[in-house]
Protein backbone atom coordinates (compact mmCIF):
# COMPACT_ATOMS: atom_id res chain seq x y z
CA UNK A 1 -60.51 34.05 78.11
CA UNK A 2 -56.99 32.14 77.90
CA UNK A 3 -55.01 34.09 76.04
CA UNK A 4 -53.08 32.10 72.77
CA UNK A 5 -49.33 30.95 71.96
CA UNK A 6 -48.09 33.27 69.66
CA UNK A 7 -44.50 33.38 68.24
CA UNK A 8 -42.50 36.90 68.83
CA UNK A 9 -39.15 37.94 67.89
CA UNK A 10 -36.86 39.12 70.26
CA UNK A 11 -33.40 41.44 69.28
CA UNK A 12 -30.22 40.56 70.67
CA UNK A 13 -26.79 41.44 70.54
CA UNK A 14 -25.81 39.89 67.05
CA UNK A 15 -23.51 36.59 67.66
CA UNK A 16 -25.28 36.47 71.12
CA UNK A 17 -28.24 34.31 70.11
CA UNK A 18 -26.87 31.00 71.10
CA UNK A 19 -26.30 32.39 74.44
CA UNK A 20 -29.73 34.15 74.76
CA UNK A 21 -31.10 31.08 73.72
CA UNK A 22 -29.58 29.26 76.46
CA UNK A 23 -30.63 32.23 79.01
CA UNK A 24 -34.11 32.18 78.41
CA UNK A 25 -34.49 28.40 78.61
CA UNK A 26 -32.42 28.19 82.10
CA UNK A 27 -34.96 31.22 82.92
CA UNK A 28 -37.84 29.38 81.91
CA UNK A 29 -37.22 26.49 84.04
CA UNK A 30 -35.64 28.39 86.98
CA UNK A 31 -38.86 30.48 87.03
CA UNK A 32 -41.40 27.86 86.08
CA UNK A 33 -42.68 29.21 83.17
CA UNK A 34 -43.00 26.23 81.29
CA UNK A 35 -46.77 26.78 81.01
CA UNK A 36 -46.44 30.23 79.46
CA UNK A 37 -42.94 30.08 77.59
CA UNK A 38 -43.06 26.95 75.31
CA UNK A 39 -40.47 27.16 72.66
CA UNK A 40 -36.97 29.23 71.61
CA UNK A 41 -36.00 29.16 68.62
CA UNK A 42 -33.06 30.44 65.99
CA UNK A 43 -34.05 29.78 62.49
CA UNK A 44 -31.17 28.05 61.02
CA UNK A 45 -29.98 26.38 57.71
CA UNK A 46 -27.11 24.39 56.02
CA UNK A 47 -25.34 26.45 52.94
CA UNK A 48 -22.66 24.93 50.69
CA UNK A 49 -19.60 27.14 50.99
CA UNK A 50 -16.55 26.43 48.10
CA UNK A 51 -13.56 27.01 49.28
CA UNK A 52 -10.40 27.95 47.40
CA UNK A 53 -9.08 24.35 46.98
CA UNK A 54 -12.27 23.62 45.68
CA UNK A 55 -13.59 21.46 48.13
CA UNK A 56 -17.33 22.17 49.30
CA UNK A 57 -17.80 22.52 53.17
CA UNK A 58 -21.29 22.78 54.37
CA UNK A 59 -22.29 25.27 57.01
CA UNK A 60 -24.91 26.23 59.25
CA UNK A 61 -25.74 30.25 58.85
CA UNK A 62 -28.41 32.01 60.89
CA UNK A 63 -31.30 32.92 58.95
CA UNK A 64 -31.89 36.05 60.67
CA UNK A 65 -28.90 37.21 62.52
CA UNK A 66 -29.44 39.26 66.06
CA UNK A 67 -32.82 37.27 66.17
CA UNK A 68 -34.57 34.97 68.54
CA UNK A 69 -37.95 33.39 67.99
CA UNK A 70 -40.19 32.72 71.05
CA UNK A 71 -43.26 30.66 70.85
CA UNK A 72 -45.45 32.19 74.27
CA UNK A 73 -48.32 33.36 75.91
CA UNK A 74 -47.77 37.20 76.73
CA UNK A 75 -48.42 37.90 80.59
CA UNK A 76 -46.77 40.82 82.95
CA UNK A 77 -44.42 37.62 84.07
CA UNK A 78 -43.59 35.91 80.61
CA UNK A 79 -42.72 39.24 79.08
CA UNK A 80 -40.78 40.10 82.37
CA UNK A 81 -38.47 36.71 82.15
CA UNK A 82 -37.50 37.30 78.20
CA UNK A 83 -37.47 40.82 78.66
CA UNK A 84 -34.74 40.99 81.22
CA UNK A 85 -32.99 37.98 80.46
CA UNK A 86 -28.97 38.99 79.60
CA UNK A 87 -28.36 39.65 75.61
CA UNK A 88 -31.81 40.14 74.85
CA UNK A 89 -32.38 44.31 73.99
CA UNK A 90 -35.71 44.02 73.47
CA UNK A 91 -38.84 42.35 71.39
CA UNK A 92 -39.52 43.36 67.82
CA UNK A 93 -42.58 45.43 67.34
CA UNK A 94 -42.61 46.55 71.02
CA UNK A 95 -42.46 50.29 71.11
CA UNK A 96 -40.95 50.20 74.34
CA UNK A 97 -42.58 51.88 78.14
CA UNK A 98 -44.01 49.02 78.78
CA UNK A 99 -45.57 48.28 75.77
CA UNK A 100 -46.61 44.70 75.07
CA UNK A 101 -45.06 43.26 71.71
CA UNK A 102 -47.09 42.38 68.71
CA UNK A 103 -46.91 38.81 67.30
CA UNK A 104 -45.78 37.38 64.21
CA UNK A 105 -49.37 36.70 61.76
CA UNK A 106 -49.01 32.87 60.96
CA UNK A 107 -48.68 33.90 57.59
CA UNK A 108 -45.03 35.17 58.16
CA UNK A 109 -44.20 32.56 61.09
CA UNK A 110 -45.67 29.28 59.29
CA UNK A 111 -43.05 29.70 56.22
CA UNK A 112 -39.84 29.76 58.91
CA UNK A 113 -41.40 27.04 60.90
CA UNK A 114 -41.72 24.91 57.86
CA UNK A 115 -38.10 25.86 56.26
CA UNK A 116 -36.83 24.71 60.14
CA UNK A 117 -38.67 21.45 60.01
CA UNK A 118 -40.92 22.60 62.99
CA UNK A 119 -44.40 22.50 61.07
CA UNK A 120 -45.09 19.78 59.02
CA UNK A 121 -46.22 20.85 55.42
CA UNK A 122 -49.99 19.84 54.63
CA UNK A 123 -49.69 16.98 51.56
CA UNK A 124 -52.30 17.87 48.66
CA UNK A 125 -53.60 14.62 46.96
CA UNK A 126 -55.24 16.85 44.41
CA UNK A 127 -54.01 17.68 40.75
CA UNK A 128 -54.73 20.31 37.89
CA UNK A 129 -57.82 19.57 36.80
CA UNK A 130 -59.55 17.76 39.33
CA UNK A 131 -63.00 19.18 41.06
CA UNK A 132 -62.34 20.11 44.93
CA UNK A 133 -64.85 21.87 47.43
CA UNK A 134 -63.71 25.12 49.16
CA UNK A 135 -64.58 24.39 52.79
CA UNK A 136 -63.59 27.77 54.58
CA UNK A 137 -63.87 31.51 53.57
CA UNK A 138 -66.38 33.24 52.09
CA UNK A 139 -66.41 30.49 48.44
CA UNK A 140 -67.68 27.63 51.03
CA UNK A 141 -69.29 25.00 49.83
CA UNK A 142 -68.69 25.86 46.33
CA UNK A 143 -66.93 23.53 44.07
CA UNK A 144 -64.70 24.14 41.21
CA UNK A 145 -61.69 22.85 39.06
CA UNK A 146 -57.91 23.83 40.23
CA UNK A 147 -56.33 25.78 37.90
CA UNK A 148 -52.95 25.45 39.57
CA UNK A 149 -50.59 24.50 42.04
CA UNK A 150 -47.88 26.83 44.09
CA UNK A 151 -46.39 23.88 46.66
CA UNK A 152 -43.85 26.88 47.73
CA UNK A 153 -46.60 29.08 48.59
CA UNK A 154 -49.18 26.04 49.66
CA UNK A 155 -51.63 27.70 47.54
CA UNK A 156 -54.02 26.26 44.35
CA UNK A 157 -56.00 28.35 42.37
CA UNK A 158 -59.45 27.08 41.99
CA UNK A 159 -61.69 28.12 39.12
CA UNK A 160 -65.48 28.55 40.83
CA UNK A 161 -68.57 30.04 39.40
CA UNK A 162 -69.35 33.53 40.09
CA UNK A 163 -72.35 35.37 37.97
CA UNK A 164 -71.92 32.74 35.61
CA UNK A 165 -68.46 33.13 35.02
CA UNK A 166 -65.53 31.22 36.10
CA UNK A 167 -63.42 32.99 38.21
CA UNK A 168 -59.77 31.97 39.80
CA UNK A 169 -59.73 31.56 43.61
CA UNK A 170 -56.66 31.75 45.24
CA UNK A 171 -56.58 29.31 48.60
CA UNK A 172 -54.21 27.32 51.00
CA UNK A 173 -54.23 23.58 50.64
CA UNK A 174 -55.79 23.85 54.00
CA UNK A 175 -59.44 25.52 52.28
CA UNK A 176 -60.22 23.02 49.94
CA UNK A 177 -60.96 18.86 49.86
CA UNK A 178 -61.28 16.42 47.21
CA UNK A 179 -64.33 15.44 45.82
């Protein structure tokens, strides 16, 4: 079995991530490891700062400080490269002696990816109102009304029948289709 990409955080010096950034990509093609290290990244974005003149600047802050996000496939090697690249003090969630780090659940990765224009946010055609089908989960195949709309959370709350009774559903855009 081929293990999966999986995004991991790693901990670094803080103000070092632009250089541990740079490490582990110089690594990863020094060591050929394209094919298990795929992406580094440090989730950025653009505040407006006002200054004392009154004048707004805008600036690019870190969104998690001492933090670098690595998109790879955990083997003895991949985890040796980041591991022991310079700046890096170790992976989040890894106890350390050699234990393996845990991932991030897409749940908590797919949010950052989105806010850093990495993952492209599903579009819902659908409105309040309208009749969708659920097409995953355990409500497959059942059909019912959306009740409402989170876009933030990429959620709808569909009203299906249960015992006779109508009862809200809460799903990502990704469980239901239009009828």
């Amino acid at each position: 079995m081929q293990p999966e990409r999986r995004w991991y955080i790693v901990q670094t010096y803080s103000g070092y991530e632009n250089s541990v950034k740079v490490n582990i990509e110089r690594r990863i093609e020094s060591m050929q490891m394209e094919d298990l290290i795929f992406q580094v990244m440090i989730p950025e974005e653009i505040r407006q700062e006002r200054k004392a003149d009154g004048t707004v600047k805008e600036k690019l802050v870190k969104i998690f400080p001492g933090y670098v996000f690595i998109e790879l496939i955990v083997t003895d090697d991949s985890w040796f490269v980041v591991r022991n690249t310079p700046g890096v003090t170790g992976f989040l969630g890894s106890s350390g002696g050699g234990t393996k780090p845990v991932p991030l659940p897409p749940d908590e990765i797919n949010p950052i990816l989105k806010q850093c224009g990495l993952m492209e946010t599903p579009k819902l055609d659908v409105e309040v109102g309208e009749k969708v089908k659920v097409i995953t989960g355990p409500f497959r195949d059942q059909i019912g009304a959306v009740d409402s709309i989170d876009i933030e959370k990429q959620e709808v709350t569909v009203l299906v029948d249960m015992f006779g009774r109508q009862t809200p559903v809460e799903l990502g855009f990704e469980d239901i289709e239009k009828l």
